[in-house]
Protein backbone atom coordinates (compact mmCIF):
# COMPACT_ATOMS: atom_id res chain seq x y z
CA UNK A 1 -36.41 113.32 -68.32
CA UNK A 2 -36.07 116.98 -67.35
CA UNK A 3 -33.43 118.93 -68.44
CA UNK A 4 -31.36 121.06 -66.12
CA UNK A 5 -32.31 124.12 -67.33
CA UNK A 6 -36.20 123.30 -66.41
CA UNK A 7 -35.71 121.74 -63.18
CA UNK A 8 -33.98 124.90 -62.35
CA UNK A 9 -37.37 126.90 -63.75
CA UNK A 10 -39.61 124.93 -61.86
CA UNK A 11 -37.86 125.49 -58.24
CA UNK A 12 -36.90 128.72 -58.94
CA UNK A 13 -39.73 130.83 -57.43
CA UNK A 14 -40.24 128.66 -54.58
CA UNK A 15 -36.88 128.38 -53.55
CA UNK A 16 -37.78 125.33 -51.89
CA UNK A 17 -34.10 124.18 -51.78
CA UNK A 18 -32.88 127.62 -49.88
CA UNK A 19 -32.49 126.79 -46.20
CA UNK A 20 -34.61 129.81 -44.74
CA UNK A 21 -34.11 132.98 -41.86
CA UNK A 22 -36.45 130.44 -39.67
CA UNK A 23 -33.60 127.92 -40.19
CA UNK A 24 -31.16 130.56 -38.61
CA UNK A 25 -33.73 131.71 -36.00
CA UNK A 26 -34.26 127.98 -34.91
CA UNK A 27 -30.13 127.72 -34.64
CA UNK A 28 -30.16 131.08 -32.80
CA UNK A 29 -32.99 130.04 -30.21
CA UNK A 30 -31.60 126.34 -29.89
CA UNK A 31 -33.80 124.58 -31.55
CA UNK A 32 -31.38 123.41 -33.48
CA UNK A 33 -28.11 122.61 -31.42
CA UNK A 34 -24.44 124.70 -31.95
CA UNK A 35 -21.40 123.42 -31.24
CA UNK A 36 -20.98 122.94 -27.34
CA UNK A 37 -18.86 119.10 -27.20
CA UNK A 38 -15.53 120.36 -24.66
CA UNK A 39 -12.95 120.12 -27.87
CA UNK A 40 -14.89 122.29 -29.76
CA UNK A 41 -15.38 124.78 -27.22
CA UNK A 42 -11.66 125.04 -26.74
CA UNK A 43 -10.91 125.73 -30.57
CA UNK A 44 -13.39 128.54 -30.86
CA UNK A 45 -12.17 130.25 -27.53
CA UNK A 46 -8.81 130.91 -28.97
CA UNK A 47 -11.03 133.08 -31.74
CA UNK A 48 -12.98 134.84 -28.65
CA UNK A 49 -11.19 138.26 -28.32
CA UNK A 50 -10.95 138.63 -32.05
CA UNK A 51 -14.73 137.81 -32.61
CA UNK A 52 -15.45 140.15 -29.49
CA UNK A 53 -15.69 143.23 -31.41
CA UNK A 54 -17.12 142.09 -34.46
CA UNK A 55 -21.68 142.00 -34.75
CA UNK A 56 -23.20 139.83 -32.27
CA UNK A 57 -24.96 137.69 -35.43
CA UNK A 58 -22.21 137.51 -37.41
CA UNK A 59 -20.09 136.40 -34.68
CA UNK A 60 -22.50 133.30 -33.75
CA UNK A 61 -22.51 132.06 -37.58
CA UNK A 62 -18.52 132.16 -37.35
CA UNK A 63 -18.91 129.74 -34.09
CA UNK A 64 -20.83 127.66 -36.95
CA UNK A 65 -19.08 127.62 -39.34
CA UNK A 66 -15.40 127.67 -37.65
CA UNK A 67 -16.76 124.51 -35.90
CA UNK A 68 -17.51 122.74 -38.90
CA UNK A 69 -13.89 123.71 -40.04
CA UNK A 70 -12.13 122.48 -37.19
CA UNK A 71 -9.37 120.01 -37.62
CA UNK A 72 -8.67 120.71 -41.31
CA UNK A 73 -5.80 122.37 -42.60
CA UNK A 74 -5.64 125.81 -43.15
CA UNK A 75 -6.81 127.29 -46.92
CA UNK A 76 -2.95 127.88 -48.38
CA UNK A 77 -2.05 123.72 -47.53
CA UNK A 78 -5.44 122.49 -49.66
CA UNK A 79 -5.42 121.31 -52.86
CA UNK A 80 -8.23 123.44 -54.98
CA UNK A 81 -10.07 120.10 -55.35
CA UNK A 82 -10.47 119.73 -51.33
CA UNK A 83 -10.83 123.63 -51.26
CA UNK A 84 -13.79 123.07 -53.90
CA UNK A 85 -15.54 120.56 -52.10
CA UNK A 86 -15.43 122.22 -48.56
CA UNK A 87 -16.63 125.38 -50.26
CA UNK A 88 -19.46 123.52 -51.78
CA UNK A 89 -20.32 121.90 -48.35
CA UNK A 90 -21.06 125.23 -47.15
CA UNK A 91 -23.66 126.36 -49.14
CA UNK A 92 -26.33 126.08 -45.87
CA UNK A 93 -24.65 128.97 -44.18
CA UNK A 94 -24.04 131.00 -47.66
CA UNK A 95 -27.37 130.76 -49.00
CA UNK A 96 -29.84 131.41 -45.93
CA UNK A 97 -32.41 133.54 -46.45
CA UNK A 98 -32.17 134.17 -49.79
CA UNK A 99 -35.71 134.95 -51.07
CA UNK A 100 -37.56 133.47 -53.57
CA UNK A 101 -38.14 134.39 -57.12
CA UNK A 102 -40.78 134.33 -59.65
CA UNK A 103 -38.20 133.13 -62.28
CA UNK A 104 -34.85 131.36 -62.30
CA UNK A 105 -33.66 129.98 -65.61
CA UNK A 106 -30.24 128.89 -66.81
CA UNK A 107 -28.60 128.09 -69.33
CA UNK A 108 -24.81 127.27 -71.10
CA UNK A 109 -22.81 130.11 -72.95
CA UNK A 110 -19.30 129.95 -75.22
CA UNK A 111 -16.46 131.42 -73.75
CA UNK A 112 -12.90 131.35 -74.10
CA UNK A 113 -12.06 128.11 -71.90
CA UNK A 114 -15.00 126.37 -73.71
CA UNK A 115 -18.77 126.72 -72.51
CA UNK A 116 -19.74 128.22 -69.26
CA UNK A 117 -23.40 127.90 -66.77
CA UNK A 118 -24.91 131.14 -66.61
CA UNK A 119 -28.31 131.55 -64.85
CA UNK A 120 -30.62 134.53 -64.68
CA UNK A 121 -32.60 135.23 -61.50
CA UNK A 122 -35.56 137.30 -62.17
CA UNK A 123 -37.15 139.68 -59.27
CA UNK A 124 -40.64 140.36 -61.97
CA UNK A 125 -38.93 143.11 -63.65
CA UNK A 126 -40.67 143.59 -67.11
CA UNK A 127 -38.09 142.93 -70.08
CA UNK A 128 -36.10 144.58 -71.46
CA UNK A 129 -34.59 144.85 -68.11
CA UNK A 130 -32.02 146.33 -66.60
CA UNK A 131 -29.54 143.58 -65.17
CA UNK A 132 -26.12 142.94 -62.96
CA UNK A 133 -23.48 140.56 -64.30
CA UNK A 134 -22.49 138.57 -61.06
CA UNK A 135 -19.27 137.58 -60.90
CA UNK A 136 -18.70 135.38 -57.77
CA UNK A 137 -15.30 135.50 -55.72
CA UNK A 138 -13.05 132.84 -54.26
CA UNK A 139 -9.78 133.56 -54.75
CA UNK A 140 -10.33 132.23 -58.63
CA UNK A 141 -10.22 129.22 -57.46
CA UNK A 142 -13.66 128.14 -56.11
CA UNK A 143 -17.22 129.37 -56.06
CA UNK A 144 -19.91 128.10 -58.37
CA UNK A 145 -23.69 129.04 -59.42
CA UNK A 146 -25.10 127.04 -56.34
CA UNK A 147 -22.66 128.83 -53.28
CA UNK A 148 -23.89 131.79 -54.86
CA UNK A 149 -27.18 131.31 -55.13
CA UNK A 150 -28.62 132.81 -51.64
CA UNK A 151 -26.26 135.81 -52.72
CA UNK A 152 -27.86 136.12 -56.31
CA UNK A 153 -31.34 136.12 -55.29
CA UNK A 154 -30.70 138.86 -52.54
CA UNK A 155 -28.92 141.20 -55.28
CA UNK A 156 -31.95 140.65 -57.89
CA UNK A 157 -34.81 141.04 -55.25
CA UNK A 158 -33.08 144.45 -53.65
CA UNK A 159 -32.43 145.87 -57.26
CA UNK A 160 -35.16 145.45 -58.80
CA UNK A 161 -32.71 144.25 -61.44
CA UNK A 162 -32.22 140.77 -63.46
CA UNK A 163 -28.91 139.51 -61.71
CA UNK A 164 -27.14 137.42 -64.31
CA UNK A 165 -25.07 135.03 -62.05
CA UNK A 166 -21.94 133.51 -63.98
CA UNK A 167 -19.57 130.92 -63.55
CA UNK A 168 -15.63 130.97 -65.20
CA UNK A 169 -12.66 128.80 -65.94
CA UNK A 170 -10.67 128.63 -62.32
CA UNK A 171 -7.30 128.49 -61.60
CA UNK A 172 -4.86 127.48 -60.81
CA UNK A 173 -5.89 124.78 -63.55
CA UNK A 174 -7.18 127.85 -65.95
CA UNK A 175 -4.31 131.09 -64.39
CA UNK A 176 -4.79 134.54 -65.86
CA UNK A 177 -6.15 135.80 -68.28
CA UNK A 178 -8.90 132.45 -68.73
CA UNK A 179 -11.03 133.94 -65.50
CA UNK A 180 -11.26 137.36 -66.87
CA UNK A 181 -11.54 136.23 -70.52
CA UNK A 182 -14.69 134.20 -69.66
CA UNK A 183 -15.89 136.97 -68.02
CA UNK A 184 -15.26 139.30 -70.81
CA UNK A 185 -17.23 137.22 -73.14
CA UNK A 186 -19.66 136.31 -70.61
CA UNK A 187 -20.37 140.18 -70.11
CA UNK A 188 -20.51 140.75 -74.13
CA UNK A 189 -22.74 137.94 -74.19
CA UNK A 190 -25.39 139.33 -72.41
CA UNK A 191 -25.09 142.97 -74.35
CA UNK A 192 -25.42 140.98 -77.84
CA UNK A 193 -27.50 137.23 -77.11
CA UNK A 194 -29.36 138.18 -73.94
CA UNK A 195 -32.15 139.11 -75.10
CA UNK A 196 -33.35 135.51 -74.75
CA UNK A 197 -33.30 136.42 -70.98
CA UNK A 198 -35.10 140.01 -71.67
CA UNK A 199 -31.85 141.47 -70.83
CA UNK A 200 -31.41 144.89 -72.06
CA UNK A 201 -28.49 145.60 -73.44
CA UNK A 202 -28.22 149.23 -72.88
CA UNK A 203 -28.63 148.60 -69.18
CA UNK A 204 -25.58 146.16 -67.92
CA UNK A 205 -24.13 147.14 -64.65
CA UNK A 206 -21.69 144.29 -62.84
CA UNK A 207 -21.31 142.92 -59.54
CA UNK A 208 -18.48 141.29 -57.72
CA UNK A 209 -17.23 140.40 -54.34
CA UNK A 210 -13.42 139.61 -53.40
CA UNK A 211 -11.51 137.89 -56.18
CA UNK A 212 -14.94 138.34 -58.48
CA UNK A 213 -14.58 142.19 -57.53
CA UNK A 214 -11.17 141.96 -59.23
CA UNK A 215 -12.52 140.35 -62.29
CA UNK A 216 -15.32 143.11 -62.29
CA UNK A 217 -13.10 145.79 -62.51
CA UNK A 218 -10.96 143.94 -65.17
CA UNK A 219 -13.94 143.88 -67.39
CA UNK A 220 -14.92 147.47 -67.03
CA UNK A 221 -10.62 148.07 -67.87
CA UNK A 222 -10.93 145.78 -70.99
CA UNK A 223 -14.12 146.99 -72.27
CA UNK A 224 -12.87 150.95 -71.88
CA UNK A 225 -9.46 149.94 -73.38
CA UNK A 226 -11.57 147.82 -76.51
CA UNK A 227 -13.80 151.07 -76.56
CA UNK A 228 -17.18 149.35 -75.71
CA UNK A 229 -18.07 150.36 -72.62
CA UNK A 230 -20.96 148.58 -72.06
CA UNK A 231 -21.08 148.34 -68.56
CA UNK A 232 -22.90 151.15 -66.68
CA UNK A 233 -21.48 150.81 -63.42
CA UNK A 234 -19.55 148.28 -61.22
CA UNK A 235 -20.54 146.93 -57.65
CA UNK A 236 -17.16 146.16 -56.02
CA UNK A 237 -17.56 144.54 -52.82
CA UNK A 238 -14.18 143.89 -50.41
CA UNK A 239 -11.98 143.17 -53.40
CA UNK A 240 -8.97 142.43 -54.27
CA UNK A 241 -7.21 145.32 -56.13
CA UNK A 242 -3.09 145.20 -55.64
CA UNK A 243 -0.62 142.59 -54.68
CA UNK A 244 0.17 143.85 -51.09
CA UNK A 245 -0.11 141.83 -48.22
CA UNK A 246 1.54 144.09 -45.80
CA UNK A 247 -1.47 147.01 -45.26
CA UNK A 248 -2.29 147.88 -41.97
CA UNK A 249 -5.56 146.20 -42.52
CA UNK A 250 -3.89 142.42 -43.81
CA UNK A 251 -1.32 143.04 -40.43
CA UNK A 252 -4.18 143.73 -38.43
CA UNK A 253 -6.64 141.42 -39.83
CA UNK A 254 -4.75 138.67 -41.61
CA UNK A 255 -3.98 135.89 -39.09
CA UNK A 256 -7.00 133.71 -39.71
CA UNK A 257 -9.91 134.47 -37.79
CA UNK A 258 -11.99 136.54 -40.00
CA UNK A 259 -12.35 134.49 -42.77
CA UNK A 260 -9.38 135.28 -44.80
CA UNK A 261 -5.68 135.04 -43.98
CA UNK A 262 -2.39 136.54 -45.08
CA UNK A 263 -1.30 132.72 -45.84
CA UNK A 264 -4.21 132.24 -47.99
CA UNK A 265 -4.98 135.36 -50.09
CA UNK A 266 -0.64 134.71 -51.02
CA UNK A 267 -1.61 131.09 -52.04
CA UNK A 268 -4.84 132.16 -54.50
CA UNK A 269 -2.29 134.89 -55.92
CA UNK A 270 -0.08 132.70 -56.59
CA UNK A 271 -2.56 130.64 -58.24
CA UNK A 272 -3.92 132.94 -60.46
CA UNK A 273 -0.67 134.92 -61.67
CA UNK A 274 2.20 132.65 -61.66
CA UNK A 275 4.34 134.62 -63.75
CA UNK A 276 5.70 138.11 -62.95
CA UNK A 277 4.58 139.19 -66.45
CA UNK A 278 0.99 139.31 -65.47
CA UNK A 279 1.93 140.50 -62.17
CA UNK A 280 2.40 143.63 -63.89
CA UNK A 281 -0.11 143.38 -65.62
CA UNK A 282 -2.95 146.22 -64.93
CA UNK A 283 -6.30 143.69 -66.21
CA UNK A 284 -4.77 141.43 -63.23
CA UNK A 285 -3.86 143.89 -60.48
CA UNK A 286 -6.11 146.84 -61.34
CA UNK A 287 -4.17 148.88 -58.72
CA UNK A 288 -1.65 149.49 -61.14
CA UNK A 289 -4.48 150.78 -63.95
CA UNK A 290 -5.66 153.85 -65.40
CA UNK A 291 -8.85 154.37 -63.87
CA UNK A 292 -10.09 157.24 -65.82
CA UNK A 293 -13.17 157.46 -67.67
CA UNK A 294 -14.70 154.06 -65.89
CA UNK A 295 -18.59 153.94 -65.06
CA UNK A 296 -19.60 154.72 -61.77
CA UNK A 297 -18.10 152.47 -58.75
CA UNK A 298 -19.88 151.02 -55.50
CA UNK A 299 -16.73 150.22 -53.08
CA UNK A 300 -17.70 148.53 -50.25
CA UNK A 301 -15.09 147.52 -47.52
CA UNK A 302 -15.66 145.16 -44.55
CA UNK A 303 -14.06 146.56 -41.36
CA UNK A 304 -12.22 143.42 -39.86
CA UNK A 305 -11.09 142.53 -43.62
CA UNK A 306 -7.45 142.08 -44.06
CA UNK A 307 -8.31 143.34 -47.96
CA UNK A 308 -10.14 146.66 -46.46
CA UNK A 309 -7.09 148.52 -47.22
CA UNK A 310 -7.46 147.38 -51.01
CA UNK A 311 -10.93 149.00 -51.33
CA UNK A 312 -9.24 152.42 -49.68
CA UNK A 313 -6.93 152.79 -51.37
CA UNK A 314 -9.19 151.73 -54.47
CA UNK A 315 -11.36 154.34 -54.30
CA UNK A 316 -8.86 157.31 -53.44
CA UNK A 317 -7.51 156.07 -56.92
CA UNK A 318 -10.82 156.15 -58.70
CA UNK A 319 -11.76 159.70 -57.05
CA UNK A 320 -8.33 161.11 -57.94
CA UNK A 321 -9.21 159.97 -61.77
CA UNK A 322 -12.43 161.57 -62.17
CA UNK A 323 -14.85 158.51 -61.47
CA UNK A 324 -18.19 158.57 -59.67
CA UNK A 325 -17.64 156.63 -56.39
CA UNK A 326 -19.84 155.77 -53.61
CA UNK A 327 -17.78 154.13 -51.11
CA UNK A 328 -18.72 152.45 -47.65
CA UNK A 329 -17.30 150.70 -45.11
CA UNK A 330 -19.27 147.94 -43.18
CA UNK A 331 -18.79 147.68 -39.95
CA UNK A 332 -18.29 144.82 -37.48
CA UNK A 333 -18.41 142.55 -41.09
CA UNK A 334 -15.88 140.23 -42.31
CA UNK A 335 -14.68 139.34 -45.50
CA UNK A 336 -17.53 137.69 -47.19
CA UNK A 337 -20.05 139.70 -45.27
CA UNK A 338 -22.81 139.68 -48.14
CA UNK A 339 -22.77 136.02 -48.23
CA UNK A 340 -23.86 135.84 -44.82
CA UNK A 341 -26.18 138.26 -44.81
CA UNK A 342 -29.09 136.24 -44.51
CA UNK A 343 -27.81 135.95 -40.56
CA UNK A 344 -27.30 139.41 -40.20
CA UNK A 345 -29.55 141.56 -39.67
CA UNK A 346 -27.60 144.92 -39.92
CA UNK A 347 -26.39 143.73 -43.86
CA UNK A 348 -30.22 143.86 -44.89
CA UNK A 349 -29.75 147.71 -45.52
CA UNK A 350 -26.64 147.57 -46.71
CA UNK A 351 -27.49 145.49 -49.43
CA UNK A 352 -30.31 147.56 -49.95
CA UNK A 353 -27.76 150.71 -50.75
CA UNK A 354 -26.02 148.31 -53.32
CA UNK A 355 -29.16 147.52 -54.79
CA UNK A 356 -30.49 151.25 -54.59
CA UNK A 357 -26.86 152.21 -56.86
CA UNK A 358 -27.45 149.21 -59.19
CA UNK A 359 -31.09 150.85 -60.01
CA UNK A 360 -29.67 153.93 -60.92
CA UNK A 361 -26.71 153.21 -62.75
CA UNK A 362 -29.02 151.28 -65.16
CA UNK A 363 -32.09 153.77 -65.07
């Protein structure tokens, strides 16, 4: 029988699995059917003058996947198995267009919490190559290998860079410091064993979005603090940096219909730092941090994002201490915008300038 680890080599380049941009051009034409039954017409209206505003592409994938939603509980009243599992279930709308790859391998690594998937998506970049530590997001609580998959690919093919995508011990089963000690390790890893992968280890940069934007910025902290900066830059995309959940942006933006709520970035805090202790702690609220003498930063806000205050603010910080920043804001996007992407048109060249920063961090 095949293993895992060649069953994920032999789909790999094909990407036979990946549901494709002709899947979300059939939706968009009708060829496959949205939601239109009268009860689910009459949820989604009460989203209607929020969505208004917001890109015409991205808005019709909400309708999708807000219908799909409907008549569950909110985020902050699931338990993380039932959060899991609906995460999981929406890897079709995550993963679209994600383009294939010559080579996809993974494998299993030792980390703190015990052993950890890691898998390495190759664009045909010669080894020793440069290559981007992903570190996926949801709220430390969800997100695995496969919901980032679509994600992954579009990093690695837009680089030019080997995107190492990782997975680490969740809470609130695993709270702070397990996620960002697996990702420590996981980042040391592929300076000193990735070879194996033709990983160079003079050319590490990392990549996170949301809660895995956190964690990215934790590592750079822990490796400056340890004095082994490794990492050559950090892509932080609509993170979470500070404990705040009264910006203008979570007022404006926090009630639930763009992807992330008030209610349910207070829940995954709460999951992740229980105790006040690591509430002060800088490595868990990197708002509160030194942020001199980091690599270079990529901040990338989403405009209706109750967290785009977090990214500000972020960068301000970062400037103010001497660091290299590039900082954008996309807009019309919602939280979560790069995991869409492949039904939006306008995130295509934003991507690209994430990719185009990756590339020269690690020349």
């Amino acid at each position: 029988m095949a293993s895992r680890r060649e069953l994920i080599k032999a789909i790999g380049a094909s990407a036979a699995a990946l549901p494709t941009i002709g899947d979300a051009t059939a939706l968009a034409q009708g060829t496959v059917s949205s939601p239109t039954d009268a009860a689910t017409a009459a949820f989604l209206a009460q989203f209607a003058a929020a969505w208004r505003p917001l890109d015409p592409q991205l808005r019709f994938v909400l309708r999708l996947i807000y219908a799909r939603l409907q008549g569950l509980p909110p985020p902050a009243q699931l338990s993380p198995a039932e959060l899991r599992r609906i995460n999981a279930s929406l890897a079709f709308y995550f993963n679209a267009g994600g383009p294939p790859l010559p080579h996809i391998e993974e494998t299993t690594i030792a980390v703190p919490s015990g052993r950890t998937k890691v898998r390495l998506y190759d664009p045909g970049t010669p080894a020793p190559a440069p290559t981007v530590v992903l570190i996926h997001g949801g709220g430390w609580v969800f997100g695995t290998l496969d919901t980032y998959d679509g994600f992954a690919r579009q990093i690695a093919k837009r680089s030019g860079l080997r995107c190492l995508s990782i997975e680490y011990a969740l809470a609130p089963e695993h709270p702070f410091p397990a996620p960002l000690d697996d990702c420590i390790a996981a980042v040391r890893w592929a300076a000193t064993q990735g070879s194996i992968f033709g990983i160079d280890p003079r050319r590490i940069a990392v990549i996170g979005d949301s809660s895995g934007a956190n964690l990215a910025l934790a590592v750079c902290l822990a490796l400056r603090d340890a004095g082994t900066p490794i990492v050559r830059g950090a892509a932080l995309l609509y993170g979470v940096y500070s404990l705040d959940l009264d910006t203008p942006s979570a007022r404006a933006y926090g009630g639930g219909p763009y992807f992330l709520g008030v209610a349910d970035m207070e829940r995954y805090d709460n999951d992740y730092l229980p105790t006040q202790a690591d509430r002060r702690n800088p490595l868990a609220v990197p708002m509160l941090a030194d942020l001199a003498k980091l690599p270079p930063l990529y901040v990338a806000a989403c405009e209706f994002d109750p967290l785009h205050d977090d990214s500000e603010r972020l960068a301000a910080r970062a400037k103010a201490a001497g660091v290299d920043v590039e900082q954008r804001t996309w807009k019309g996007m919602v939280h979560a915008a790069v995991s869409l992407m492949g039904w939006i048109d306008t995130m295509g060249p934003e991507v690209d300038r994430v990719g185009e920063f990756l590339a020269r961090v690690t020349r």
